[in-house]
Protein backbone atom coordinates (compact mmCIF):
# COMPACT_ATOMS: atom_id res chain seq x y z
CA UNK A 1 11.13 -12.86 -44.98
CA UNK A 2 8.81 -11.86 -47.74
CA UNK A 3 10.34 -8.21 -49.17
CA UNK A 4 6.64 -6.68 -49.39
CA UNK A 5 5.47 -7.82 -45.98
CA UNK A 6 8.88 -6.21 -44.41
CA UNK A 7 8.45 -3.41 -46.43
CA UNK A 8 5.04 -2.34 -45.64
CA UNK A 9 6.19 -3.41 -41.87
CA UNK A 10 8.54 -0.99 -41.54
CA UNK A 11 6.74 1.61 -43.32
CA UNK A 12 3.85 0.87 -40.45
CA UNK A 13 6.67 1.19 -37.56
CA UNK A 14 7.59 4.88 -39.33
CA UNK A 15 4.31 5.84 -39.63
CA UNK A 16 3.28 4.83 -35.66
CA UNK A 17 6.66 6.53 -34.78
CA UNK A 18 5.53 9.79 -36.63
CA UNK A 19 2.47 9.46 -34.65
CA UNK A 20 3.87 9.21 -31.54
CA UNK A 21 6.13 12.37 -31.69
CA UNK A 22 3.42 14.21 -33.19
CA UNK A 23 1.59 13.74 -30.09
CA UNK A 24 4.53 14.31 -27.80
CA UNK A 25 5.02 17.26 -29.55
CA UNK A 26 1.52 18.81 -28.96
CA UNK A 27 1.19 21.27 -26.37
CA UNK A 28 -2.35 20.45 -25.38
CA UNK A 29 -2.81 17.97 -22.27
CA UNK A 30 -3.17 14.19 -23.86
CA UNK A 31 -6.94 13.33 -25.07
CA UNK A 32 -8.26 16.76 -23.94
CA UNK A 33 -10.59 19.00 -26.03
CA UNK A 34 -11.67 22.42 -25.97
CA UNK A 35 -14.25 22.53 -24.12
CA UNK A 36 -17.30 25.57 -23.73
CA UNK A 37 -17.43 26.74 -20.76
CA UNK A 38 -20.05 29.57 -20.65
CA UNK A 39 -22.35 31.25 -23.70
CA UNK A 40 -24.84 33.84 -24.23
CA UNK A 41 -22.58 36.78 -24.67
CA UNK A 42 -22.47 39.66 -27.33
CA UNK A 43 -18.57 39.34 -28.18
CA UNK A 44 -16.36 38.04 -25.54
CA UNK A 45 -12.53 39.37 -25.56
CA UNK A 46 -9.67 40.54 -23.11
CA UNK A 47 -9.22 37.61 -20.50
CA UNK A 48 -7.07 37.88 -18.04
CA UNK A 49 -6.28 35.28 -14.77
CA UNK A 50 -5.28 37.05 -11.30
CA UNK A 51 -3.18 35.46 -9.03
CA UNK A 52 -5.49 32.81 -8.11
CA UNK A 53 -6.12 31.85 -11.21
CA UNK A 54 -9.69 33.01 -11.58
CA UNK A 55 -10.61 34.28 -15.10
CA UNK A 56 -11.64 38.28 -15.79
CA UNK A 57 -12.94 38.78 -19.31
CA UNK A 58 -15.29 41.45 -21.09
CA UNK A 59 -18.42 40.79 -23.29
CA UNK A 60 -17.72 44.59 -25.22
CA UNK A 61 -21.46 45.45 -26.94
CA UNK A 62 -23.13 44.57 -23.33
CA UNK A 63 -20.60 46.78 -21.55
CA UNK A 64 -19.80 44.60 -19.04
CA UNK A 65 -16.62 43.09 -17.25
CA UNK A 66 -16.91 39.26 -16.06
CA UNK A 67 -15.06 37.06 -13.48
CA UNK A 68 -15.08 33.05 -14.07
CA UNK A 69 -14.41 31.82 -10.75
CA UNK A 70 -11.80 28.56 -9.68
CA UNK A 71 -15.35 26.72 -9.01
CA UNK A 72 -16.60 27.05 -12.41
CA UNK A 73 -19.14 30.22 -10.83
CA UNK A 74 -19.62 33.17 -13.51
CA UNK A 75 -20.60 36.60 -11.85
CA UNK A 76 -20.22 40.17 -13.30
CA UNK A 77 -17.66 42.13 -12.20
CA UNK A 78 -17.92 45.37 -13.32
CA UNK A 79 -21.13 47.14 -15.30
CA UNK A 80 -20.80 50.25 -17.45
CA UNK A 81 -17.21 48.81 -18.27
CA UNK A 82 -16.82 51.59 -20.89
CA UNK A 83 -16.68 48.96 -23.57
CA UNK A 84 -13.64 47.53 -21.96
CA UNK A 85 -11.47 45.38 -24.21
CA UNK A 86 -8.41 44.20 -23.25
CA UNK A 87 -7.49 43.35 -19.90
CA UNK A 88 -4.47 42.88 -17.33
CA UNK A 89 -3.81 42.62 -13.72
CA UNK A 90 -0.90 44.39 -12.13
CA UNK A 91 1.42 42.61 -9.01
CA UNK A 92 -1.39 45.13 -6.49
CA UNK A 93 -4.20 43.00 -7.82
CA UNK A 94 -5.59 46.08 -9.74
CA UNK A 95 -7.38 44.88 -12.87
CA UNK A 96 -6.00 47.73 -15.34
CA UNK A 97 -8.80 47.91 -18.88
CA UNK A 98 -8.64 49.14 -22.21
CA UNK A 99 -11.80 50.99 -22.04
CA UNK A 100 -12.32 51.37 -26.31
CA UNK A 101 -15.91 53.46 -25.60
CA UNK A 102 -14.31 55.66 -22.87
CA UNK A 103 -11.03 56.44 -25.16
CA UNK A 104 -8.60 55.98 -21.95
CA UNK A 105 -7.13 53.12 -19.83
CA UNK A 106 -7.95 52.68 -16.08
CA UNK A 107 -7.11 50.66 -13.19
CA UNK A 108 -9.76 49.16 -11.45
CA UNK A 109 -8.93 48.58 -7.51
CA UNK A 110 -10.60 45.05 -6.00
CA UNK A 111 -13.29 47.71 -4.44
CA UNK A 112 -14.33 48.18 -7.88
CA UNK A 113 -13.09 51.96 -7.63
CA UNK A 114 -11.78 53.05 -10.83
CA UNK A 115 -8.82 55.07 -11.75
CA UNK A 116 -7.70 56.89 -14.93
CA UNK A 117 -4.37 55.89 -15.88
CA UNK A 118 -4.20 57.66 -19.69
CA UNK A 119 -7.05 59.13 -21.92
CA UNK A 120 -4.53 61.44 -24.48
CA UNK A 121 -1.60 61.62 -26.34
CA UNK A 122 -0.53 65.34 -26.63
CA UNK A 123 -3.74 66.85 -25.74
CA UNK A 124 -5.45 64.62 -28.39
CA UNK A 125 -8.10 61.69 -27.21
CA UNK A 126 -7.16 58.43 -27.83
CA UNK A 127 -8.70 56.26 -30.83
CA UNK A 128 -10.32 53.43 -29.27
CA UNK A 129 -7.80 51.34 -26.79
CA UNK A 130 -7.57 47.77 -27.57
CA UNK A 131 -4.86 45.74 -25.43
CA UNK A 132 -2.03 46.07 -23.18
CA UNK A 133 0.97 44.64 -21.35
CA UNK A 134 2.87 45.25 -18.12
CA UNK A 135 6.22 45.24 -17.91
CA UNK A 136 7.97 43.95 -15.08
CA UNK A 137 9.18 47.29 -13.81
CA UNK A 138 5.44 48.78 -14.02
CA UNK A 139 5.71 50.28 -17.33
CA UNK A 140 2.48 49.80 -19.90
CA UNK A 141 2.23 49.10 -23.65
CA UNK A 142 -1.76 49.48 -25.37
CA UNK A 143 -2.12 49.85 -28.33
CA UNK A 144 -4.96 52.13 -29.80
CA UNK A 145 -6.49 51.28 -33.14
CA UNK A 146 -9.80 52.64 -34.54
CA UNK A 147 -12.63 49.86 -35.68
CA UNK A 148 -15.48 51.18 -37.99
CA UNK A 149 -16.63 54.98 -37.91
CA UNK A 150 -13.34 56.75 -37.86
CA UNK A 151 -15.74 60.22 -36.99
CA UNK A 152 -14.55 62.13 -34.20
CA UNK A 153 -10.59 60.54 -34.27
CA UNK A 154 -8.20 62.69 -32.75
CA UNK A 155 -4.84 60.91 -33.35
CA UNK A 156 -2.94 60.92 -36.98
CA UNK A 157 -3.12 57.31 -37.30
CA UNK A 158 -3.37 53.72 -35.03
CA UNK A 159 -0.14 53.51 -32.80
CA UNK A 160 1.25 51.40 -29.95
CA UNK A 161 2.04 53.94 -26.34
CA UNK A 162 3.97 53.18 -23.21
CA UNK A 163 3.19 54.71 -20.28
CA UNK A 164 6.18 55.04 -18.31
CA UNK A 165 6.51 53.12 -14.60
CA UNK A 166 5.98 56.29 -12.65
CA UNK A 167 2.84 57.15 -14.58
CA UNK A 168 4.33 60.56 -15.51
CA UNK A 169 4.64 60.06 -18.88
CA UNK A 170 3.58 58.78 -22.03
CA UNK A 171 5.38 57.81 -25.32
CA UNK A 172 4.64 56.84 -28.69
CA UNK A 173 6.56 53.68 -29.48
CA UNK A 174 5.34 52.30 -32.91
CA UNK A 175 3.43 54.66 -35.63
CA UNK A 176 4.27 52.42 -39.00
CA UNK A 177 1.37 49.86 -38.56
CA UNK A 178 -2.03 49.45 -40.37
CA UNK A 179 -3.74 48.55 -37.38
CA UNK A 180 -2.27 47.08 -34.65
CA UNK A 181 -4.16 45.11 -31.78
CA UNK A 182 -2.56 42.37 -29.63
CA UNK A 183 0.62 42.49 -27.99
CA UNK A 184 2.34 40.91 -25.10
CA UNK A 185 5.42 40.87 -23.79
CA UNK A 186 8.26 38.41 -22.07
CA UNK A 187 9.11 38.07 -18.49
CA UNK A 188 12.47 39.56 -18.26
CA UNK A 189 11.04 42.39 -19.91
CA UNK A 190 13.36 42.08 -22.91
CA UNK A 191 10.99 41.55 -25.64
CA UNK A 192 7.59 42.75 -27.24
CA UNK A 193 5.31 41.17 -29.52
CA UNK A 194 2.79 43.08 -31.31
CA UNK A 195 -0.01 42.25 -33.81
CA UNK A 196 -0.74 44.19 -36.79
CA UNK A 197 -4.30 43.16 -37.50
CA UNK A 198 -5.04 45.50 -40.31
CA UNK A 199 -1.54 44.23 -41.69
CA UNK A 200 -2.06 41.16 -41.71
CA UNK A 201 1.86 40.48 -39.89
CA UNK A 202 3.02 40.04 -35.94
CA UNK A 203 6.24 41.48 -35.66
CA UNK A 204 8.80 41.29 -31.98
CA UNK A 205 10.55 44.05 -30.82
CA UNK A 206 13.38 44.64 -28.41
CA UNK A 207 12.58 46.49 -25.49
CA UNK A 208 15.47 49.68 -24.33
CA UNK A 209 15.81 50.48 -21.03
CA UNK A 210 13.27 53.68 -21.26
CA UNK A 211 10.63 51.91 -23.02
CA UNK A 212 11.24 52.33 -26.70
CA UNK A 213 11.62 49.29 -29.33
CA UNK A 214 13.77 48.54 -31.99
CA UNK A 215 15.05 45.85 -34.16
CA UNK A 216 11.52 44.84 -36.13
CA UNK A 217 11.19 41.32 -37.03
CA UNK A 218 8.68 39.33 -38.54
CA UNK A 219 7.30 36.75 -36.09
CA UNK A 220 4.13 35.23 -38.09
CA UNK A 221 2.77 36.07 -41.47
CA UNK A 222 -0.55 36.55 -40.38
CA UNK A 223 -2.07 39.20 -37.83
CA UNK A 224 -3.92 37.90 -35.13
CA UNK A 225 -6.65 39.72 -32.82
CA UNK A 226 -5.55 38.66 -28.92
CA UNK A 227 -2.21 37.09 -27.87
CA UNK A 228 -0.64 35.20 -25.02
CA UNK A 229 2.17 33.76 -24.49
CA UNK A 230 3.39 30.14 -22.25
CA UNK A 231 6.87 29.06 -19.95
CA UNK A 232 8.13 27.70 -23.21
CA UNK A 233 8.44 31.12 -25.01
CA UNK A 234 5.91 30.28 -27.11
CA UNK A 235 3.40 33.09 -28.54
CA UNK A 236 -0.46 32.29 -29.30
CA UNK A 237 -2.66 34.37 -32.25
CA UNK A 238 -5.97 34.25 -32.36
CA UNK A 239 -7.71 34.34 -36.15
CA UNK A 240 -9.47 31.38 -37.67
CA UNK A 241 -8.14 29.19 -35.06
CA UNK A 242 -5.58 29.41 -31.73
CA UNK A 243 -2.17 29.37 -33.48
CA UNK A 244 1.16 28.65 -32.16
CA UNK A 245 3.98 29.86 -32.79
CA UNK A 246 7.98 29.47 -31.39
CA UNK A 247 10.48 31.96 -30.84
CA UNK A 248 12.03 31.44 -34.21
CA UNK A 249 8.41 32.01 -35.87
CA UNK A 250 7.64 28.55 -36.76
CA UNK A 251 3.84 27.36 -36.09
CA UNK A 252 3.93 24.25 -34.06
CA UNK A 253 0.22 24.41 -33.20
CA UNK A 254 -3.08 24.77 -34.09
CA UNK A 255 -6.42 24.88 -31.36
CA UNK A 256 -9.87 24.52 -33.60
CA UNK A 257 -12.56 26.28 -31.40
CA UNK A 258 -16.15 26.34 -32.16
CA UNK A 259 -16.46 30.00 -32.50
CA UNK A 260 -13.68 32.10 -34.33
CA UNK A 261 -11.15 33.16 -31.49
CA UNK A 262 -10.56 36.61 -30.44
CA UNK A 263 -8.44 36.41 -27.28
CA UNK A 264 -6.65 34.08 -24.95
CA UNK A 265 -4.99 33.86 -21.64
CA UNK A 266 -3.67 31.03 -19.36
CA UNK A 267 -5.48 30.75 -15.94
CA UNK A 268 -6.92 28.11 -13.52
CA UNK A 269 -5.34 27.16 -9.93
CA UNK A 270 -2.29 25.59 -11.69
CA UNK A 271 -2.28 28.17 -14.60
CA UNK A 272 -2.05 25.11 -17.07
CA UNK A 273 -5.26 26.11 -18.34
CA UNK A 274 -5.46 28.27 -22.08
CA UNK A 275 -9.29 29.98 -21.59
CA UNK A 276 -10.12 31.33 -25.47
CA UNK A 277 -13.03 34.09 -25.68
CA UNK A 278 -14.52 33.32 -28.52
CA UNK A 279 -17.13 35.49 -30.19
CA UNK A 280 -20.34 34.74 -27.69
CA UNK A 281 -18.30 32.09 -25.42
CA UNK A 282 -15.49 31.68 -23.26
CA UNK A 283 -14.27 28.38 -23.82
CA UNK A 284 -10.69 26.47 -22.36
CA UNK A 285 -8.23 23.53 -22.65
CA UNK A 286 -5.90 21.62 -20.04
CA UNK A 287 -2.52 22.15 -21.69
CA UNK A 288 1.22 20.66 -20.68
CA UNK A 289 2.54 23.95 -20.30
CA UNK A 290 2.30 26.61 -17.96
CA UNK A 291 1.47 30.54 -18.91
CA UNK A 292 3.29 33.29 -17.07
């Protein structure tokens, strides 16, 4: 056999190889896209899936608190949301929000009736809440930066709280970031991720027994705005694009979406499904894993 033809044979059964494991690799459901599923919004952010697997997000500048439904049905859930942000549903159904206008974080019953869960730290209002996390034993991590007009800021500085299972008390658990945002948290309740937008770095913490975190490591060189993270362990930033990232902080994805990305959150009747709010959409993707 000719040398050349074998050559450039071989090099084609490499390349088609490479190809193939590329694609195996992917974490997105074979041939699917991201697809738009609603528009019109200010500045969509803070999805969240209840147990059904419909989708709760907020459009922040229009105040309000949406619900995408299992049959593809958008209604408003909640108006006056108190420039809610972040979002997260407890194992009651209660759809707990980071109200950034209203300075505090509530729990909002399937009634709709609303409960204040935290609005200080030591007698001083909050900054602006941003996101939060449930631990498995009922515990809370937000974090509480401060976007634009830093007037009327009560706090030293943009920290991360916990607010303990029995709602009694509250504790500062990281005070060394720029700005932090995003954070989420693993099923065993072992280990935190948090975002440092304003630092540009997302670092993972382990979690103690009361609440408090040590050993700081660097998960991702870049900070990220919303985060989620899937069965595999694997943790998703939002910035230009959905990045992925493993548990030994190696990227191993990357979701374009239309409109720059600003939060995700795995929902849908199988929970396969990775919904992105992005800017004045909420947009999703089939994907071969699950979230939790």
């Amino acid at each position: 056999m000719n040398r050349k033809w074998f050559s450039l044979g071989v090099l084609s059964l490499l390349a088609w190889a490479a190809g193939c494991s590329a694609e195996k690799a992917s974490l997105v459901a074979p041939g699917e896209k991201v697809k738009k599923l609603v528009g019109g919004f200010r500045f969509t952010e803070g999805p969240a899936a209840d147990a059904k697997g419909n989708v709760y997000f907020t459009d922040i500048p229009n105040n309000r608190i949406h619900k995408w439904s299992l049959d593809a049905k958008l209604s408003t859930f909640r108006e006056e949301s108190g420039g809610s942000n972040g979002l997260y549903f407890d194992k009651k159904g209660n759809l707990l929000a980071c109200e950034g206008g209203g300075r505090r974080l509530v729990s909002i019953d399937p009634q709709g009736k609303v409960t204040v869960l935290a609005d200080k730290y030591q007698d001083k209002k909050f900054n602006s809440l941003n996101d939060l996390w449930i631990d498995p034993k009922g515990g809370i991590y937000f974090t509480d930066p401060r976007y634009g007009n830093k007037d009327g800021m009560e706090q030293d500085g943009e920290h991360v709280y916990y607010i303990s299972p029995d709602r009694k008390k509250i504790i500062r658990v990281v005070d060394d970031m720029v700005r932090p945002n995003g954070l989420i948290g693993t099923p065993n309740g072992k280990t935190l991720y948090v975002t440092d937008h304003g630092g540009k770095k997302t670092f993972v913490y382990k979690i103690a027994k009361d609440g408090t975190l040590s050993n700081k490591k660097l998960l991702a060189p870049e900070g990220s705005d919303g985060m989620t993270i899937d069965s595999k362990g694997n943790v998703y930033l939002t910035t230009s694009a959905v990045l992925v990232y493993n548990g030994k902080g190696e990227q191993i994805e990357t979701i374009e979406v239309p409109e720059r990305p600003a939060n995700v959150t795995f929902g849908g009747k199988d929970k396969q499904t990775l919904f992105i709010t992005a800017r004045t959409s909420l947009y999703s993707i089939p994907m071969k894993v699950k979230g939790l």
